[in-house]
C-alpha atoms as a PDB file:
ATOM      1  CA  UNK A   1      30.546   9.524  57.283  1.00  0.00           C
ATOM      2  CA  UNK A   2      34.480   8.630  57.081  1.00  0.00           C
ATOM      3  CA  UNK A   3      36.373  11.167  54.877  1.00  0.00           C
ATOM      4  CA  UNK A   4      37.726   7.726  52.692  1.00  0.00           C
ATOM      5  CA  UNK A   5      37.068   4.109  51.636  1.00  0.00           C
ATOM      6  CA  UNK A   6      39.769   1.877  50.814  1.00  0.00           C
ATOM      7  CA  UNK A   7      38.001  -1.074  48.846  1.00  0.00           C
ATOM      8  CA  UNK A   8      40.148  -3.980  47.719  1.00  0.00           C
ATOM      9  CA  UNK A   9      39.397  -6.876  45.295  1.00  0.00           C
ATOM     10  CA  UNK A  10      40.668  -9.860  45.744  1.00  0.00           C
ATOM     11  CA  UNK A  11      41.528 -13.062  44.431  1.00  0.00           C
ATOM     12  CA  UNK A  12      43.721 -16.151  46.102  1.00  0.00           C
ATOM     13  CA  UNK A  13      45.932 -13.394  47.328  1.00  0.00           C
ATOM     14  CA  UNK A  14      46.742 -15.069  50.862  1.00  0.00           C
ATOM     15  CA  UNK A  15      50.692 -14.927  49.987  1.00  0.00           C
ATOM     16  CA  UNK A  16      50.334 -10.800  50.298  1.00  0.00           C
ATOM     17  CA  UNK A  17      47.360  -9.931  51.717  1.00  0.00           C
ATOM     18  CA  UNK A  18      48.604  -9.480  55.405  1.00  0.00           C
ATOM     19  CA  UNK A  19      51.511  -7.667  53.857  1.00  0.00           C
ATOM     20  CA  UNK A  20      48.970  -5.529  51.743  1.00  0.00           C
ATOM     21  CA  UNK A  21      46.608  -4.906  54.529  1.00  0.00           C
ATOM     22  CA  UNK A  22      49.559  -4.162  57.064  1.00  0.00           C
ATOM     23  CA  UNK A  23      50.563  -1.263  55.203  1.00  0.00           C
ATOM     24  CA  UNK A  24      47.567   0.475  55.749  1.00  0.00           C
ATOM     25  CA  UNK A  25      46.921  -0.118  59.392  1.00  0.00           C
ATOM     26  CA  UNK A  26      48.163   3.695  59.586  1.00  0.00           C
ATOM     27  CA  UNK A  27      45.551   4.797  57.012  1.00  0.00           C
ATOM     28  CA  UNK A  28      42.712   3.200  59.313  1.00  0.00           C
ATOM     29  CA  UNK A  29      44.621   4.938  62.520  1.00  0.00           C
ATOM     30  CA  UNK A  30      43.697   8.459  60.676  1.00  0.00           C
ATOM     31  CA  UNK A  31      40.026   7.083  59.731  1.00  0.00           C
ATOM     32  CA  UNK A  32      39.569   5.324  56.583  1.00  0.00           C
ATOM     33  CA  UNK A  33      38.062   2.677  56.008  1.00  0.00           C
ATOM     34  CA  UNK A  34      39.211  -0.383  54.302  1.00  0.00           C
ATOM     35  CA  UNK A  35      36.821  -2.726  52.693  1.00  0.00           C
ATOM     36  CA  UNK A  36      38.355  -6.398  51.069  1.00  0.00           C
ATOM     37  CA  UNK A  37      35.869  -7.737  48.895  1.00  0.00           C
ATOM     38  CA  UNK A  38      36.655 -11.505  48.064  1.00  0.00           C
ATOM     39  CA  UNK A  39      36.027 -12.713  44.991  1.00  0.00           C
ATOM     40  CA  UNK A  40      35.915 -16.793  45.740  1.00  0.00           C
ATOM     41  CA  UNK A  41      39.546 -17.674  46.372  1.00  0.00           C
ATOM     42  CA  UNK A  42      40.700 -21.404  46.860  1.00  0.00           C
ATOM     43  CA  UNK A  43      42.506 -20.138  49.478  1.00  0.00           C
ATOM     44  CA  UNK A  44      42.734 -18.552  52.664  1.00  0.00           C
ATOM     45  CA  UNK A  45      42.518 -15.064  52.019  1.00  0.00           C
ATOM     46  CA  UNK A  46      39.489 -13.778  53.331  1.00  0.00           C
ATOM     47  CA  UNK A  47      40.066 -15.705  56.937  1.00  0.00           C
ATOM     48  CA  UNK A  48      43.866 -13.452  56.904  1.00  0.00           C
ATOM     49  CA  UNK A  49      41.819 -10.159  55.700  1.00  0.00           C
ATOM     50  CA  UNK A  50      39.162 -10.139  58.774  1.00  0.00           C
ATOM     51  CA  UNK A  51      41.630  -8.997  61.412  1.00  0.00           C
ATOM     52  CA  UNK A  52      42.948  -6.354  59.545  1.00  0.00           C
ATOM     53  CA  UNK A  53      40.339  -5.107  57.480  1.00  0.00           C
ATOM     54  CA  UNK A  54      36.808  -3.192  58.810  1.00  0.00           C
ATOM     55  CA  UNK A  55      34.250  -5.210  56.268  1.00  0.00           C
ATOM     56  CA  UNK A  56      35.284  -8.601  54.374  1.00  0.00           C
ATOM     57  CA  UNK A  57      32.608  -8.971  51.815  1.00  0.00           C
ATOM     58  CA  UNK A  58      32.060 -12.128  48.841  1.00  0.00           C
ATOM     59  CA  UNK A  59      31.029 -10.820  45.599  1.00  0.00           C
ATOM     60  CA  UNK A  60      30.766 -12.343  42.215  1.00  0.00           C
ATOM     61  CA  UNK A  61      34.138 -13.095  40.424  1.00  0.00           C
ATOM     62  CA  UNK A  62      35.811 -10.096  38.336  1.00  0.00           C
ATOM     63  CA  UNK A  63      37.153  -6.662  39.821  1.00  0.00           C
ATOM     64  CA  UNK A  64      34.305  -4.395  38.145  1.00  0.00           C
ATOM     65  CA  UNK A  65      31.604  -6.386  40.387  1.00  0.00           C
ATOM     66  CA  UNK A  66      33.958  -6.955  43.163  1.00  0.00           C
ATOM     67  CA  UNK A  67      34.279  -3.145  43.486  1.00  0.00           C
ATOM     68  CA  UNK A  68      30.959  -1.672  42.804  1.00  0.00           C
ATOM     69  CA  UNK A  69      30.033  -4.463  45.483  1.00  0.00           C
ATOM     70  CA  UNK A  70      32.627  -2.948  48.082  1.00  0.00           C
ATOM     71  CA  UNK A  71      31.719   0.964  47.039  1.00  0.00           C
ATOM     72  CA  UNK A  72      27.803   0.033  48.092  1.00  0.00           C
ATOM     73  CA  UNK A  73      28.375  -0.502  51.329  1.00  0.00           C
ATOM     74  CA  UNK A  74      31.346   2.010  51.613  1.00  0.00           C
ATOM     75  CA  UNK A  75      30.686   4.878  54.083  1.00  0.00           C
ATOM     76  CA  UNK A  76      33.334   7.345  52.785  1.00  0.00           C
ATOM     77  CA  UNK A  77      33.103  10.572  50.860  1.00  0.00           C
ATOM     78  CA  UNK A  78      35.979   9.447  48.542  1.00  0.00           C
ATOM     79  CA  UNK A  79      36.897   5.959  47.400  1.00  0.00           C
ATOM     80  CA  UNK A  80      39.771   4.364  46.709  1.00  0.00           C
ATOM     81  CA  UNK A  81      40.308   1.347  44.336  1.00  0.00           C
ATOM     82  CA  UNK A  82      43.523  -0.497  45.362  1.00  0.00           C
ATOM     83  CA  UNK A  83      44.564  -3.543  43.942  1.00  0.00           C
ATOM     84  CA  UNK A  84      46.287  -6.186  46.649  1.00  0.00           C
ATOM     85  CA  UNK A  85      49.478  -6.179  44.766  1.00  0.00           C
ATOM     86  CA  UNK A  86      49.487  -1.860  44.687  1.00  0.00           C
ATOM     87  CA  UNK A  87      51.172  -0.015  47.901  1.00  0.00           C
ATOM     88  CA  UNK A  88      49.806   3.082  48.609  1.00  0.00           C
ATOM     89  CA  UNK A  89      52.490   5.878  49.752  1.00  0.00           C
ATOM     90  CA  UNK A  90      52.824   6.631  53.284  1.00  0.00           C
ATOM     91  CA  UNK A  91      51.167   9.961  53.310  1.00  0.00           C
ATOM     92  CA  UNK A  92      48.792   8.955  50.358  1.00  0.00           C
ATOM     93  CA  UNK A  93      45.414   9.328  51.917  1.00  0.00           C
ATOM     94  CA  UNK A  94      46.499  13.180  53.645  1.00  0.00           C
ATOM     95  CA  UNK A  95      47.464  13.366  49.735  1.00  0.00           C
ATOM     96  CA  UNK A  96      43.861  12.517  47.498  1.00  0.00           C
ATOM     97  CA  UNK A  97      42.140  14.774  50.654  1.00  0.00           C
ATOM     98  CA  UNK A  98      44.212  17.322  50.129  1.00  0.00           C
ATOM     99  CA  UNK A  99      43.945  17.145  46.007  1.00  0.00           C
ATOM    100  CA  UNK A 100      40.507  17.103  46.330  1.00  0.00           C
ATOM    101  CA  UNK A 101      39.788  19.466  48.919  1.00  0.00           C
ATOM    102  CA  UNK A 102      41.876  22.468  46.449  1.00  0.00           C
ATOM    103  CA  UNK A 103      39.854  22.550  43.869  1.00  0.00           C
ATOM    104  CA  UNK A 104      36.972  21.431  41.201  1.00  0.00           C
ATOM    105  CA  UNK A 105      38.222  18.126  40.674  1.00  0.00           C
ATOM    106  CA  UNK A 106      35.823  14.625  41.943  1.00  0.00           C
ATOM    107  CA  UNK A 107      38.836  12.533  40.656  1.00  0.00           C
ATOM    108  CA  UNK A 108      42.249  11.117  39.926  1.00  0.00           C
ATOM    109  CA  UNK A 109      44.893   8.740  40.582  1.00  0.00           C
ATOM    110  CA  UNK A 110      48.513   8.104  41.164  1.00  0.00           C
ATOM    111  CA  UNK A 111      51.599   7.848  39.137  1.00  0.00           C
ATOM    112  CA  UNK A 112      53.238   4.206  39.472  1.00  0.00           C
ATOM    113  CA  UNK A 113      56.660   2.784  39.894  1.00  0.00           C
ATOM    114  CA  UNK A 114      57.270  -0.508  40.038  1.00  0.00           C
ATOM    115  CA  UNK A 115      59.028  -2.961  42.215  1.00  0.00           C
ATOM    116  CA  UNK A 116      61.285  -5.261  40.748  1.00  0.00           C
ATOM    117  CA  UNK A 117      65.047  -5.914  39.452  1.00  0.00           C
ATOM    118  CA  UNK A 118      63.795  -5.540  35.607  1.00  0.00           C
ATOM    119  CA  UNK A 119      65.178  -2.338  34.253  1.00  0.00           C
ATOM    120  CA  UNK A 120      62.623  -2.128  32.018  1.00  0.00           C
ATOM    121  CA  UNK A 121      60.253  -1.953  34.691  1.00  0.00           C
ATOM    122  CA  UNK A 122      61.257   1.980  34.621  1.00  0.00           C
ATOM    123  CA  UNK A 123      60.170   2.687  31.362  1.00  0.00           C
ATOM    124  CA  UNK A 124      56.851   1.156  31.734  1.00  0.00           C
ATOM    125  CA  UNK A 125      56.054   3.661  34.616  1.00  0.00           C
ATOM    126  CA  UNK A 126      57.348   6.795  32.700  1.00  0.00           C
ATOM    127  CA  UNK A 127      55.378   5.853  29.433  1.00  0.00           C
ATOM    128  CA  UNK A 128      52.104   4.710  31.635  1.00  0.00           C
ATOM    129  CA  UNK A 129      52.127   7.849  33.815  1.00  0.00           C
ATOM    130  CA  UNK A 130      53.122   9.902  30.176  1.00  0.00           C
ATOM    131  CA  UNK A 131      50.437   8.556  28.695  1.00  0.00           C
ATOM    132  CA  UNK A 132      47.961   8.753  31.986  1.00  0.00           C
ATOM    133  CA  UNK A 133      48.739  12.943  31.800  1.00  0.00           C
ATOM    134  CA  UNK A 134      48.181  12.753  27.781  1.00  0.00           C
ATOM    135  CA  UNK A 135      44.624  10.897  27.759  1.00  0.00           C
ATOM    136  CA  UNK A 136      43.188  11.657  31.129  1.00  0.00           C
ATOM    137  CA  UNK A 137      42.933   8.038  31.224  1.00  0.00           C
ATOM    138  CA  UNK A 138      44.051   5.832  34.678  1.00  0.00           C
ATOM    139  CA  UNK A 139      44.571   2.423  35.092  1.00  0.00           C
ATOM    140  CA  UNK A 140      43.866   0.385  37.911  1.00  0.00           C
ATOM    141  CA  UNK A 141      47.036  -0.121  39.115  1.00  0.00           C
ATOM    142  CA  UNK A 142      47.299   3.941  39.058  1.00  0.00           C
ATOM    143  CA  UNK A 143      45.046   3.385  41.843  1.00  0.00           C
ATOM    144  CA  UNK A 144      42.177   5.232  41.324  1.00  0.00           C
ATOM    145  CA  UNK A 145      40.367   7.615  43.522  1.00  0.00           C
ATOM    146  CA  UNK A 146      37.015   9.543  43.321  1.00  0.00           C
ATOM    147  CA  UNK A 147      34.267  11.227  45.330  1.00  0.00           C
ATOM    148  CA  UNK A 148      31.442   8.673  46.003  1.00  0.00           C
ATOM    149  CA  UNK A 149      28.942  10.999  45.069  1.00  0.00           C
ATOM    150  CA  UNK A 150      30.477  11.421  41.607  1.00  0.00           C
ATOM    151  CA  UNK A 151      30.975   7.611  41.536  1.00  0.00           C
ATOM    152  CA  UNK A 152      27.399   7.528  41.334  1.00  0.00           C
ATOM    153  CA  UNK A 153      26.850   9.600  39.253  1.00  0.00           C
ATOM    154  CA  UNK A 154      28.662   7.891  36.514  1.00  0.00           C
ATOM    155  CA  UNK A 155      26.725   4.704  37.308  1.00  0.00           C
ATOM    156  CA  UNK A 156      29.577   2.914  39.309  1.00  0.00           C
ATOM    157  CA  UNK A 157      31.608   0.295  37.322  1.00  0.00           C
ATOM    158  CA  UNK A 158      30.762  -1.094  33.826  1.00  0.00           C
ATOM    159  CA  UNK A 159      30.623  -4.900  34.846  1.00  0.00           C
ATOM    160  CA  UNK A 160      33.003  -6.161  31.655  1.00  0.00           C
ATOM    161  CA  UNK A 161      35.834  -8.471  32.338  1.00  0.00           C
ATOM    162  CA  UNK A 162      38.179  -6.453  31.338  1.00  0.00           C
ATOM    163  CA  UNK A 163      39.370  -2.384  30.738  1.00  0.00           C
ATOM    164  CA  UNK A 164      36.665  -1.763  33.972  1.00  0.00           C
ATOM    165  CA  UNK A 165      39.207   1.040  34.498  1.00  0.00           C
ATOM    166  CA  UNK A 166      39.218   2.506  30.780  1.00  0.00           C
ATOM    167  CA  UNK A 167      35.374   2.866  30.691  1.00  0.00           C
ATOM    168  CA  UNK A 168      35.502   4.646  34.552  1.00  0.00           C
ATOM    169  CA  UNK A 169      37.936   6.844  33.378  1.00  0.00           C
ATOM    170  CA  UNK A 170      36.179   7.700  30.394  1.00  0.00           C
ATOM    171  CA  UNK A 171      33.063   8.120  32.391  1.00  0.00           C
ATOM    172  CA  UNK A 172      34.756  10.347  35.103  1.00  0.00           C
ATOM    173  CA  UNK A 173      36.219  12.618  32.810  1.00  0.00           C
ATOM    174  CA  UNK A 174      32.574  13.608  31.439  1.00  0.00           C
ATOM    175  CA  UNK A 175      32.709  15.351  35.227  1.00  0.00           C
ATOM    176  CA  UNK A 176      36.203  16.540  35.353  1.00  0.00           C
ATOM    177  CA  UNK A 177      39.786  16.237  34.211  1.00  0.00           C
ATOM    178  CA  UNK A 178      42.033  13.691  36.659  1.00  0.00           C
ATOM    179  CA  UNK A 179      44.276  14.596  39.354  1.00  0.00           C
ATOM    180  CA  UNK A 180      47.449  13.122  38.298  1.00  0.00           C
ATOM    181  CA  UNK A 181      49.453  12.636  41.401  1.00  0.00           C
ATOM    182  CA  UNK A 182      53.458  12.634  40.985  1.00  0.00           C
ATOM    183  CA  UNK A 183      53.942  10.931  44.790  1.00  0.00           C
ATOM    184  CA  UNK A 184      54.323   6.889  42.970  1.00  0.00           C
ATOM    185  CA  UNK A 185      51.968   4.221  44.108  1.00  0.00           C
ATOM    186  CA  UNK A 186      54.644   1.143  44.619  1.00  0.00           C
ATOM    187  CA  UNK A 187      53.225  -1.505  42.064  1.00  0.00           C
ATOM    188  CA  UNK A 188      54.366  -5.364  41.978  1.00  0.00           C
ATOM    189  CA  UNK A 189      56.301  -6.364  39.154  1.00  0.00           C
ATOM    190  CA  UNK A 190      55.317  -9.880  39.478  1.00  0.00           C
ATOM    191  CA  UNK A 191      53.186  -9.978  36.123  1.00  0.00           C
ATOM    192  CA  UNK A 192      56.014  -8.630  34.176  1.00  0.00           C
ATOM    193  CA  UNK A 193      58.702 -10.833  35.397  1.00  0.00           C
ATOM    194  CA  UNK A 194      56.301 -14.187  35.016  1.00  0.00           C
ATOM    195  CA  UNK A 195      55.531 -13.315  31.347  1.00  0.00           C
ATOM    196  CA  UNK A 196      58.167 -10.788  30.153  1.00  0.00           C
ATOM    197  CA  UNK A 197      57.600  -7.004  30.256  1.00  0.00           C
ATOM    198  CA  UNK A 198      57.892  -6.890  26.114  1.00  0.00           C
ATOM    199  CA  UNK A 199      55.452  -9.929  25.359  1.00  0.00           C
ATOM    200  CA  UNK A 200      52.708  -7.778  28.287  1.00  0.00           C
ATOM    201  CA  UNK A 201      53.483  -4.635  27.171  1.00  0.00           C
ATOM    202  CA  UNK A 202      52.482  -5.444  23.446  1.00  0.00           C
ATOM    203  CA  UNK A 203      49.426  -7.370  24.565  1.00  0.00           C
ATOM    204  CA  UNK A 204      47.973  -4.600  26.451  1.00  0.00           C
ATOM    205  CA  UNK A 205      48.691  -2.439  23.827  1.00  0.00           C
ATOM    206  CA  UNK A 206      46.697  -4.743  21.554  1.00  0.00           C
ATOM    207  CA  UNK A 207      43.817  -5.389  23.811  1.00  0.00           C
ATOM    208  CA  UNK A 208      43.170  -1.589  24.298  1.00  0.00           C
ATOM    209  CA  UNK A 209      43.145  -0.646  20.446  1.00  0.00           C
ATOM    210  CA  UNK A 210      40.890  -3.877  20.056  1.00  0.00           C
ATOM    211  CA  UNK A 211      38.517  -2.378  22.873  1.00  0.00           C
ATOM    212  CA  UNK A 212      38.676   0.945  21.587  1.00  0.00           C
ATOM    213  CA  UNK A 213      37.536   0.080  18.112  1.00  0.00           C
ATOM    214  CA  UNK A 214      34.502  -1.616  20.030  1.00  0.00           C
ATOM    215  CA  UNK A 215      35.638  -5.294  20.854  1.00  0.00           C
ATOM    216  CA  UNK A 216      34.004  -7.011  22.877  1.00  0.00           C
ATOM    217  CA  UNK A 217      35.763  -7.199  26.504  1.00  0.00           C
ATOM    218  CA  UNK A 218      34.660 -11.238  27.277  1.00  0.00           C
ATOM    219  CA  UNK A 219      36.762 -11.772  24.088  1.00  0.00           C
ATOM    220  CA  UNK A 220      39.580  -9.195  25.252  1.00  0.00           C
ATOM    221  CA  UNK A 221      39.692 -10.780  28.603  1.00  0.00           C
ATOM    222  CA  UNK A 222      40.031 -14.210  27.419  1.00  0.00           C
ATOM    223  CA  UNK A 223      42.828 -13.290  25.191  1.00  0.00           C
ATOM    224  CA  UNK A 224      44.623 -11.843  28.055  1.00  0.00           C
ATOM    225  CA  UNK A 225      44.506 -14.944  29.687  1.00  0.00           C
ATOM    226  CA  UNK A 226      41.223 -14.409  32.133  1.00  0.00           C
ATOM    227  CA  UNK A 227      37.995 -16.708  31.619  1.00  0.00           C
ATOM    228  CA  UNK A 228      35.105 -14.808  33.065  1.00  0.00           C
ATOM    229  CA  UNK A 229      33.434 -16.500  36.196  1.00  0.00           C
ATOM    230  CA  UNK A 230      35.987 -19.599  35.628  1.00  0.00           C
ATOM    231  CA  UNK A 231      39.574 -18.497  35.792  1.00  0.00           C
ATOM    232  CA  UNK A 232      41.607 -15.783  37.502  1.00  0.00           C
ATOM    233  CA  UNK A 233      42.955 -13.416  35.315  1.00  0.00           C
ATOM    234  CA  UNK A 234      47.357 -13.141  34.317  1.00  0.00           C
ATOM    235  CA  UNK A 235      48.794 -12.094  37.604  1.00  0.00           C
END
């Protein structure tokens, strides 16, 4: 077995998907494997993933099936869930090994910063990885790491359209508490600067008191701007 799994969904990402995958030809160089499971883009990404990637797989639209898809045939002891658009640090896989090696812990994730000229930008990544430490609950751009076996065990991803990363958190932490990594994942802050970081923030904030009073996440997803199996979602 390989100590880690890098698995990717994707979506019409071909503008950064060399880029993404470039940045973790060193990762692969110390053993880990990266998976890029494709979730039918229009475009060309999965012929630019195949020379840099070990397994290019198809799956059915939506990053909770496009994931469990890519952790099945994943042959690492821990997995890692990293969205195209997320840069792991240099060091980061010496750095979940490491976490998880010290102790009792089968999970956790990164803190963020994000990329972009919005100042803003800086106060969403201090009040996400503030409120990450609070809950015990990770997003998927937090990048998200766990032992396969205790992936499992928690019955993989719920396949919902949307807050996939909520209900894994919640799931995980049944198991243990999260390792909250301070070493920033770099995130893109394309989403903010298309729609405006207050009109996102306030949204999300909606959707996930809508979801935890027990919306339904179709509904959620749509109102976020993602029709399941039809359109991508916001990016």
């Amino acid at each position: 077995m390989r100590r880690l799994s890098i698995v990717m969904p994707v979506l019409d990402e071909e503008a950064g998907i060399v880029e993404a995958l470039a940045a973790l030809v060193p990762l692969r160089a110390r053993g880990a494997e990266v998976i890029v499971v494709d979730g039918g883009s229009r475009d060309a990404t999965p012929e630019l993933a195949r020379p840099l990637a070990d397994l290019v797989l198809t799956a059915p639209r939506g990053r909770a099936s496009q994931m469990n898809a890519g952790a099945e045939r994943a042959c690492g002891e821990v997995l890692i869930f990293l969205h195209a658009d997320v840069g792991l640090p240099p060091e980061g896989d010496r750095l979940m090994l490491a976490a998880l090696a010290s102790g009792r812990r089968v999970w956790g994730r990164f803190d963020v910063r994000f990329a972009g000229s919005l100042r803003m930008l800086r106060v969403v990544a201090f009040m996400m990885n503030w409120r990450s430490r609070l809950t015990g609950i990770a997003t998927g751009d937090q990048a998200i790491f766990v032992r396969s076996e205790a992936f499992r065990r928690v019955g993989c991803y719920k396949d919902i359209a949307l807050m996939e990363d909520i209900a894994m958190s919640k799931a995980l932490k049944r198991l243990s508490p999260p390792l909250a990594l301070r070493t920033p994942v770099i995130v893109s802050g394309r989403r903010f600067e298309k729609h405006g970081v207050r009109r996102l923030i306030l949204l999300m904030w909606r959707l996930r008191l809508a979801y935890f009073f027990g919306a339904d996440p179709d509904r959620l997803a749509r109102r976020y701007g993602y029709r399941p199996n039809a359109d991508r979602a916001v990016d």
